[in-house]
Protein backbone atom coordinates (compact mmCIF):
# COMPACT_ATOMS: atom_id res chain seq x y z
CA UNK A 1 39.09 56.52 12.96
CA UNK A 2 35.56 57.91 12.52
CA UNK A 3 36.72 61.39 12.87
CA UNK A 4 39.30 60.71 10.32
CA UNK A 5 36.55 59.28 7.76
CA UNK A 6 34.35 62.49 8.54
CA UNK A 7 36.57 64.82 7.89
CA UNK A 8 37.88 62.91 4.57
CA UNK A 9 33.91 63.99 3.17
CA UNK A 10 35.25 67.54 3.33
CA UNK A 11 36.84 67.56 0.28
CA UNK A 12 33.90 66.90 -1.11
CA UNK A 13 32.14 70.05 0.48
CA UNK A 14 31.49 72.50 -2.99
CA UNK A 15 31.07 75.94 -2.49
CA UNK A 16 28.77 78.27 -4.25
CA UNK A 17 30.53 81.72 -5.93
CA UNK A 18 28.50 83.84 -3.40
CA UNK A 19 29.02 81.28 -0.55
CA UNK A 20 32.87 81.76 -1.02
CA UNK A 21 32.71 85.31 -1.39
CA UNK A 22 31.39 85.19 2.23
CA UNK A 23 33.25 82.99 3.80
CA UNK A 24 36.15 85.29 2.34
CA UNK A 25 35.17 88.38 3.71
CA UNK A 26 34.44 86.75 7.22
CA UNK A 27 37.86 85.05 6.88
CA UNK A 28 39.37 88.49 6.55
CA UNK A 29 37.80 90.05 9.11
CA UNK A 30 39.30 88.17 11.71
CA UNK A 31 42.48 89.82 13.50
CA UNK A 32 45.49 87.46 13.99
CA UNK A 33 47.28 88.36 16.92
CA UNK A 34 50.53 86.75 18.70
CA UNK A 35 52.85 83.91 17.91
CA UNK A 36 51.28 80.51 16.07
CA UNK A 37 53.35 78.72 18.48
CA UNK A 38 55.90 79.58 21.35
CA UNK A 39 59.68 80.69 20.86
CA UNK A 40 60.96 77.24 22.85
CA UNK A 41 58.77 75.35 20.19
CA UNK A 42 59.62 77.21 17.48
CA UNK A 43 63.59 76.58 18.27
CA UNK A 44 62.28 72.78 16.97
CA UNK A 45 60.93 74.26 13.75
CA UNK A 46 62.67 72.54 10.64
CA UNK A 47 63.91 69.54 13.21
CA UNK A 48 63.38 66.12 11.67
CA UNK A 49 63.54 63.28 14.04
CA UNK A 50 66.14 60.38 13.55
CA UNK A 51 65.51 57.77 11.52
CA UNK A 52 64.24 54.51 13.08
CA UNK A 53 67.07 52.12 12.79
């Protein structure tokens, strides 16, 4: 719970013009490489679970 409360504050985190400009570039310097999750997890993508009876 208190993480849950901290991170709530981040919306209200405001960021200057030149403060986002940076944090953009940074951003988009960073190389993504591989899969965001593996193929025998990604077979579950899209899968809702049952309803609860």
């Amino acid at each position: 719970m208190p993480h849950m409360i901290e991170n709530i504050g981040a919306a209200a985190v405001r960021f200057t013009p030149a403060e986002l400009a940076e944090l953009n570039r940074s951003v988009s310097a960073i190389q993504i490489r591989g899969a965001r999750l593996p193929d025998a997890v990604l077979v579950f993508s899209g899968t809702e679970a049952p309803p609860k009876p």
